[in-house]
N, C-alpha and C. Protein backbone atom coordinates (compact mmCIF):
# COMPACT_ATOMS: atom_id res chain seq x y z
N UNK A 1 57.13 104.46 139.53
CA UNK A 1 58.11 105.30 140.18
C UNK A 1 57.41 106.34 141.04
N UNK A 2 57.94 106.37 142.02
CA UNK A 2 56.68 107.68 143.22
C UNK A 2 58.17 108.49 142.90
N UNK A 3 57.52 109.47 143.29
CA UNK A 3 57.63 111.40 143.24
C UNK A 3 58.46 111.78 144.31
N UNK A 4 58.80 110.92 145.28
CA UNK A 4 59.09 111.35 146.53
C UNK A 4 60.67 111.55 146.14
N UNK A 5 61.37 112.14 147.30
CA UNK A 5 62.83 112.69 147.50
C UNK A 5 63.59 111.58 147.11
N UNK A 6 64.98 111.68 146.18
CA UNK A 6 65.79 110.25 146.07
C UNK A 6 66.86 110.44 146.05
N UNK A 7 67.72 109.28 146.44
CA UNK A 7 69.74 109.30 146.32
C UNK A 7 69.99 108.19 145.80
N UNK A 8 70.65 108.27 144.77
CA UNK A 8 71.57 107.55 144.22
C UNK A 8 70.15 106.61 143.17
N UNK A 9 69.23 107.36 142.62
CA UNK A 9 68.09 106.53 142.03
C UNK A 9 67.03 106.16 142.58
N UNK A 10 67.27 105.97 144.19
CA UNK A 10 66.53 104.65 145.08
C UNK A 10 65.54 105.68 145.96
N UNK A 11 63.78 105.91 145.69
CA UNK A 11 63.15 106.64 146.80
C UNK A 11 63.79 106.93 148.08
N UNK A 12 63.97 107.93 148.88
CA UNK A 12 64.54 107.81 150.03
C UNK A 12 63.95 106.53 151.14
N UNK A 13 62.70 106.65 151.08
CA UNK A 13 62.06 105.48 151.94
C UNK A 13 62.33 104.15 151.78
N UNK A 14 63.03 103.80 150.64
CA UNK A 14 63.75 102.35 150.13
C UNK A 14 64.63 102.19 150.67
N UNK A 15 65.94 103.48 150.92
CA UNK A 15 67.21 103.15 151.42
C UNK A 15 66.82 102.11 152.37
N UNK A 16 68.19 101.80 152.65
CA UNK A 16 68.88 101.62 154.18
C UNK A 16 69.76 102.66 154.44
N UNK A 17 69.90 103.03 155.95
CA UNK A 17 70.68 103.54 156.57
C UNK A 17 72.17 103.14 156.06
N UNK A 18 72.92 104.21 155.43
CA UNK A 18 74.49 103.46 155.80
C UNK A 18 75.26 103.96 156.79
N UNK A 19 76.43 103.01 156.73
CA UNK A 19 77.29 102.84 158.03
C UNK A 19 77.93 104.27 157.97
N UNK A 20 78.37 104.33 159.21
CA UNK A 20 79.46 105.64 159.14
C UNK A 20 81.08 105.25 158.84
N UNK A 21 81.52 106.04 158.61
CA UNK A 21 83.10 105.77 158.40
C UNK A 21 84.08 105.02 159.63
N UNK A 22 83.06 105.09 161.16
CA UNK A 22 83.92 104.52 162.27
C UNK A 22 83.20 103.04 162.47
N UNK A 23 81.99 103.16 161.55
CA UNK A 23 81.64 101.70 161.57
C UNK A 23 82.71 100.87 160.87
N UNK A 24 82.81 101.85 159.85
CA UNK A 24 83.54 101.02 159.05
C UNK A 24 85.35 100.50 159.17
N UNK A 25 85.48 101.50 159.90
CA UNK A 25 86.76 101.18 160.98
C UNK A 25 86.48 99.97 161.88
N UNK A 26 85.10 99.85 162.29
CA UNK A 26 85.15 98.59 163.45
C UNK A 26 84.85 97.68 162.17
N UNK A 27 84.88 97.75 161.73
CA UNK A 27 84.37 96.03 160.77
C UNK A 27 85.54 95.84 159.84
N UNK A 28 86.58 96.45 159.74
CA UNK A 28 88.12 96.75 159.19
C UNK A 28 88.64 96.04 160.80
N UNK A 29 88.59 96.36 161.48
CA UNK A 29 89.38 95.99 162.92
C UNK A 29 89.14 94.25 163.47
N UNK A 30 87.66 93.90 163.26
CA UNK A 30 87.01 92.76 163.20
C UNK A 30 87.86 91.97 161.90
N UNK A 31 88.03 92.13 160.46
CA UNK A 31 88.22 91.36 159.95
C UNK A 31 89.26 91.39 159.82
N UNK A 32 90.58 92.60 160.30
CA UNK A 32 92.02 92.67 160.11
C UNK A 32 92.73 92.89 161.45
N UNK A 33 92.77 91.97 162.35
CA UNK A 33 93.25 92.46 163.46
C UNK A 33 94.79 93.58 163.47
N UNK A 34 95.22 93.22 162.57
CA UNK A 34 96.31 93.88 162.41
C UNK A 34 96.35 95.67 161.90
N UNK A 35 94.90 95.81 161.31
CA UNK A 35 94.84 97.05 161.08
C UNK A 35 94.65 98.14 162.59
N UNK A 36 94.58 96.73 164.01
CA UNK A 36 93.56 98.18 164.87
C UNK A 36 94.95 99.43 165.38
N UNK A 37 96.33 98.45 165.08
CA UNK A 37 97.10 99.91 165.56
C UNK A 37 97.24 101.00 164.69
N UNK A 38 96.66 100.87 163.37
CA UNK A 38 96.38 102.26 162.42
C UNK A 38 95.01 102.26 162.76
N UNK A 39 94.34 102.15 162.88
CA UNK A 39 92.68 102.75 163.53
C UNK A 39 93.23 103.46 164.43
N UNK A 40 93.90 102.92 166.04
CA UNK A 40 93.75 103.77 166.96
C UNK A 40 94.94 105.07 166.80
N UNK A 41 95.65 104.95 165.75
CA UNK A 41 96.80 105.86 165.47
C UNK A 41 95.82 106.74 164.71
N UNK A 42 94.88 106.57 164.06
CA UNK A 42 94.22 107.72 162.96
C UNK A 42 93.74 108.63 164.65
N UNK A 43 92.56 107.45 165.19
CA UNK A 43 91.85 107.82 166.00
C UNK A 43 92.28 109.26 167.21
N UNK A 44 93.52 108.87 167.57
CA UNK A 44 94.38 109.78 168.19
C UNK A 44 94.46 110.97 167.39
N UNK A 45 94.96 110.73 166.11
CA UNK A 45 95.56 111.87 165.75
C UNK A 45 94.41 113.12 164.98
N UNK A 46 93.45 112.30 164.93
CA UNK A 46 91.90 113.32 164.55
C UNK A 46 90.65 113.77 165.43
N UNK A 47 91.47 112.86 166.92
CA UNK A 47 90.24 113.13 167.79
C UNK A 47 89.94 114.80 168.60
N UNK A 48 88.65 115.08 168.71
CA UNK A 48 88.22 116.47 168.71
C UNK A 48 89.20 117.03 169.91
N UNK A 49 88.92 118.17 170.10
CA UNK A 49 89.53 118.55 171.03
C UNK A 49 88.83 118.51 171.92
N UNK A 50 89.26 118.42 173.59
CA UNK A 50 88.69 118.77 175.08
C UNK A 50 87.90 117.43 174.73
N UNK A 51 88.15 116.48 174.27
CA UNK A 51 87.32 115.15 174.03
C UNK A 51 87.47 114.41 175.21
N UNK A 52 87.81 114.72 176.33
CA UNK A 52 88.01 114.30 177.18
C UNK A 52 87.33 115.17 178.29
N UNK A 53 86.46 116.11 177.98
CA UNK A 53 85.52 116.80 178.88
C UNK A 53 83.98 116.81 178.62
N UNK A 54 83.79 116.16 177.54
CA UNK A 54 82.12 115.56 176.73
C UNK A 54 82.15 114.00 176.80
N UNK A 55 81.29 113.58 176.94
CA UNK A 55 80.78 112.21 176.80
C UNK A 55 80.76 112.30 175.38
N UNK A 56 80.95 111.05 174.63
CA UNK A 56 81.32 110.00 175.60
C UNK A 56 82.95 109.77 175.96
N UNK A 57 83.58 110.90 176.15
CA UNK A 57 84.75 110.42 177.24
C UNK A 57 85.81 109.80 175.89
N UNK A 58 85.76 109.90 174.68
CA UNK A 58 86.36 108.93 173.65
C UNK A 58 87.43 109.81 172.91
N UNK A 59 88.83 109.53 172.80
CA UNK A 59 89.79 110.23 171.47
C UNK A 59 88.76 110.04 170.32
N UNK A 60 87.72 110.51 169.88
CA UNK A 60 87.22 110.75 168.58
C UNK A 60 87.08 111.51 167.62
N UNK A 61 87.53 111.64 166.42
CA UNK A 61 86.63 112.75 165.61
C UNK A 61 85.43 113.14 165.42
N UNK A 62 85.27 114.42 166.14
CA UNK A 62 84.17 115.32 165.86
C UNK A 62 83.35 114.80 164.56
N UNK A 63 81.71 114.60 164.59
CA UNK A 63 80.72 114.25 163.44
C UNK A 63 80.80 115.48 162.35
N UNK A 64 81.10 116.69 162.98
CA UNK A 64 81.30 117.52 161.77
C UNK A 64 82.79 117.42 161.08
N UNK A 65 83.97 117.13 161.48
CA UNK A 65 85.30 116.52 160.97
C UNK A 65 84.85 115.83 160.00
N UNK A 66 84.23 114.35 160.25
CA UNK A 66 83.68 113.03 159.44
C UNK A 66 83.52 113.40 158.34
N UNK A 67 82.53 114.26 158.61
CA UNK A 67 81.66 114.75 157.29
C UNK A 67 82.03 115.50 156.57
N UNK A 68 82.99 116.52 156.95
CA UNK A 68 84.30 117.69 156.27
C UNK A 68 84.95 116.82 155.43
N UNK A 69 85.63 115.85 155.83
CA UNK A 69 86.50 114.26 154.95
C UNK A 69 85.75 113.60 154.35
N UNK A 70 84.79 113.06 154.16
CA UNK A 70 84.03 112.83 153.63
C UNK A 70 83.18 113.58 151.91
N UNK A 71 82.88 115.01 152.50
CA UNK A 71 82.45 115.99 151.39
C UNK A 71 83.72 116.21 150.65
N UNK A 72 85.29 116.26 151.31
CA UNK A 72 86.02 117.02 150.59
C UNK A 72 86.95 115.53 149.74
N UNK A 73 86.56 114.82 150.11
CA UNK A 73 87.29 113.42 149.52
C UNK A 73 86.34 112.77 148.29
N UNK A 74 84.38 112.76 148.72
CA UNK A 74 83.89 112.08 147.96
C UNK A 74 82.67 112.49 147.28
N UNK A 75 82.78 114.39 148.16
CA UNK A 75 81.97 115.19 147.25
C UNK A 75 80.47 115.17 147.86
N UNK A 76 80.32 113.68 149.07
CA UNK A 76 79.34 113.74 149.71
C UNK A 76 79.66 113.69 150.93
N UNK A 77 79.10 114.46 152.04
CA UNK A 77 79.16 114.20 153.51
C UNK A 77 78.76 112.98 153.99
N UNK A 78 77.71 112.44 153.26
CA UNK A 78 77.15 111.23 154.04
C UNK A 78 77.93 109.97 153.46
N UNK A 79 78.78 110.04 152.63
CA UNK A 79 80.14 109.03 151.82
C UNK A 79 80.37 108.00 152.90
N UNK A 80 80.61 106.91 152.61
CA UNK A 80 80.93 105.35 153.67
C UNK A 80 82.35 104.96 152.95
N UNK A 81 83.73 105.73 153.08
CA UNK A 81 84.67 105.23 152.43
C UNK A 81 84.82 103.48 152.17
N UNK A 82 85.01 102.74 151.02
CA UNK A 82 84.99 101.01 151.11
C UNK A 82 86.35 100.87 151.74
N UNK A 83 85.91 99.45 152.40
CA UNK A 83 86.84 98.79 153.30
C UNK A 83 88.11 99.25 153.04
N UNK A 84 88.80 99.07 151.69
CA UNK A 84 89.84 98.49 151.08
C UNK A 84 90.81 99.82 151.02
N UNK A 85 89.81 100.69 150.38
CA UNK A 85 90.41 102.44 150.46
C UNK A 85 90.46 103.14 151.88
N UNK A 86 89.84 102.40 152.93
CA UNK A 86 89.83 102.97 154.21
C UNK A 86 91.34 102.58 154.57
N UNK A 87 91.62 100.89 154.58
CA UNK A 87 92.94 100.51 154.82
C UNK A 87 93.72 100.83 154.22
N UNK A 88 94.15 101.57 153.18
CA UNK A 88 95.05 102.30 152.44
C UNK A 88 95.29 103.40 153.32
N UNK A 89 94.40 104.22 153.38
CA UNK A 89 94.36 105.58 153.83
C UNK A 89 94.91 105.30 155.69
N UNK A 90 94.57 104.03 156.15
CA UNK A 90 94.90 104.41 157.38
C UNK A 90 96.57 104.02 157.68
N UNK A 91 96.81 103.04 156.60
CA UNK A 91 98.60 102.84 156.68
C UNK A 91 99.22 103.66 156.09
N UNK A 92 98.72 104.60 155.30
CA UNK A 92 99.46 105.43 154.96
C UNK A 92 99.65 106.89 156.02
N UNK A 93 98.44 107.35 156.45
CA UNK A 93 98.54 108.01 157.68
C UNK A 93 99.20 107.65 158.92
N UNK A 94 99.44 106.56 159.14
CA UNK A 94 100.31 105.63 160.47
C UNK A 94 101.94 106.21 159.84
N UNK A 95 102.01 105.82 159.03
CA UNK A 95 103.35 105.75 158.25
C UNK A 95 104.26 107.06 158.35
N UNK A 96 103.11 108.05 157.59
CA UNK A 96 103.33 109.49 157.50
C UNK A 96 103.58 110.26 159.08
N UNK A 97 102.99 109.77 159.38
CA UNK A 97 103.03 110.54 161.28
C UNK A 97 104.51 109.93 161.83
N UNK A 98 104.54 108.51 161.49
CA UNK A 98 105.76 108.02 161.89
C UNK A 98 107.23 108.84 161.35
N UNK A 99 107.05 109.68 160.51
CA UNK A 99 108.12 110.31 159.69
C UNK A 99 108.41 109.15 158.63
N UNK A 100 107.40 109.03 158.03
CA UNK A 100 107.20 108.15 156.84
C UNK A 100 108.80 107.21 156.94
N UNK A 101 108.52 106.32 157.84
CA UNK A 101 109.75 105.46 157.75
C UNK A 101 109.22 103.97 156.29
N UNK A 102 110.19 103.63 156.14
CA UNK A 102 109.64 102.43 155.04
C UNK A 102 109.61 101.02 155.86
N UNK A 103 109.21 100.27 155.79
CA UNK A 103 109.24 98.79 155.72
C UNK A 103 110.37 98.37 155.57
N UNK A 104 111.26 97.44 156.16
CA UNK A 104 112.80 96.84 156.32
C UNK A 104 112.63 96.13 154.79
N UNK A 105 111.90 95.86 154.14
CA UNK A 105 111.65 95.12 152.74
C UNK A 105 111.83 96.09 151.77
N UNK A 106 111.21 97.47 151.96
CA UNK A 106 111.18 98.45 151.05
C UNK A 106 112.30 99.04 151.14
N UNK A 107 113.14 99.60 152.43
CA UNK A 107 114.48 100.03 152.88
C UNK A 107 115.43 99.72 152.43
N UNK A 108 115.83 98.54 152.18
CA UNK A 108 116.79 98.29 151.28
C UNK A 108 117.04 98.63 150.01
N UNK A 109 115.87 99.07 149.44
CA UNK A 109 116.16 99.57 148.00
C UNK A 109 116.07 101.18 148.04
N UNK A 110 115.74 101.83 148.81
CA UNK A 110 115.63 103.75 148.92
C UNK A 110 116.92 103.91 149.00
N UNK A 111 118.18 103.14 148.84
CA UNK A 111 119.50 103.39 149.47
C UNK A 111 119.69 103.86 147.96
């Protein structure tokens, strides 16, 4: 075992790099085409401000945002939410903005 700095057990020099949370949005978008109109609905609704006067020119959330959601959700800034909890979180945010309407399946029974 060397002495050097470590996360999660593993020497730092062992890691790999992990993905960021918008990677992980593109590889959610790649394998669910259906998720990209809640990607670009999050994307809108968290992107920085005057994001349209900095390169790169993108509706994005600010890297310090990321990492704010991240620390306050998983206790770590550098956190890679999994696929599965990302797609939760982004239909439920689509939903909620929409004035949390239900699904014509679910609607019939809120009566």
């Amino acid at each position: 075992m060397s002495g050097g700095p470590r996360r999660s057990g593993v020497p730092v020099e062992e890691q790999v790099a992990l993905p960021s949370p918008a990677w992980t949005a593109f590889r959610l978008a790649l394998g669910r085409p259906t998720m990209i109109p809640d990607i670009l609905s999050a994307a809108w609704a968290f992107r920085r401000r005057d994001w349209y006067r900095r390169p790169p020119f993108l509706p994005l959330p600010s890297s310090s945002y990321l990492r704010w959601r991240m620390e306050t959700a998983y206790g770590d800034p550098d956190a890679v939410p999994p696929v599965d909890e990302l797609c939760r979180f982004l239909r439920w945010a689509r939903r909620t903005r929409k004035g949390n309407q239900l699904p014509k399946e679910e609607a019939r029974w809120a009566d």
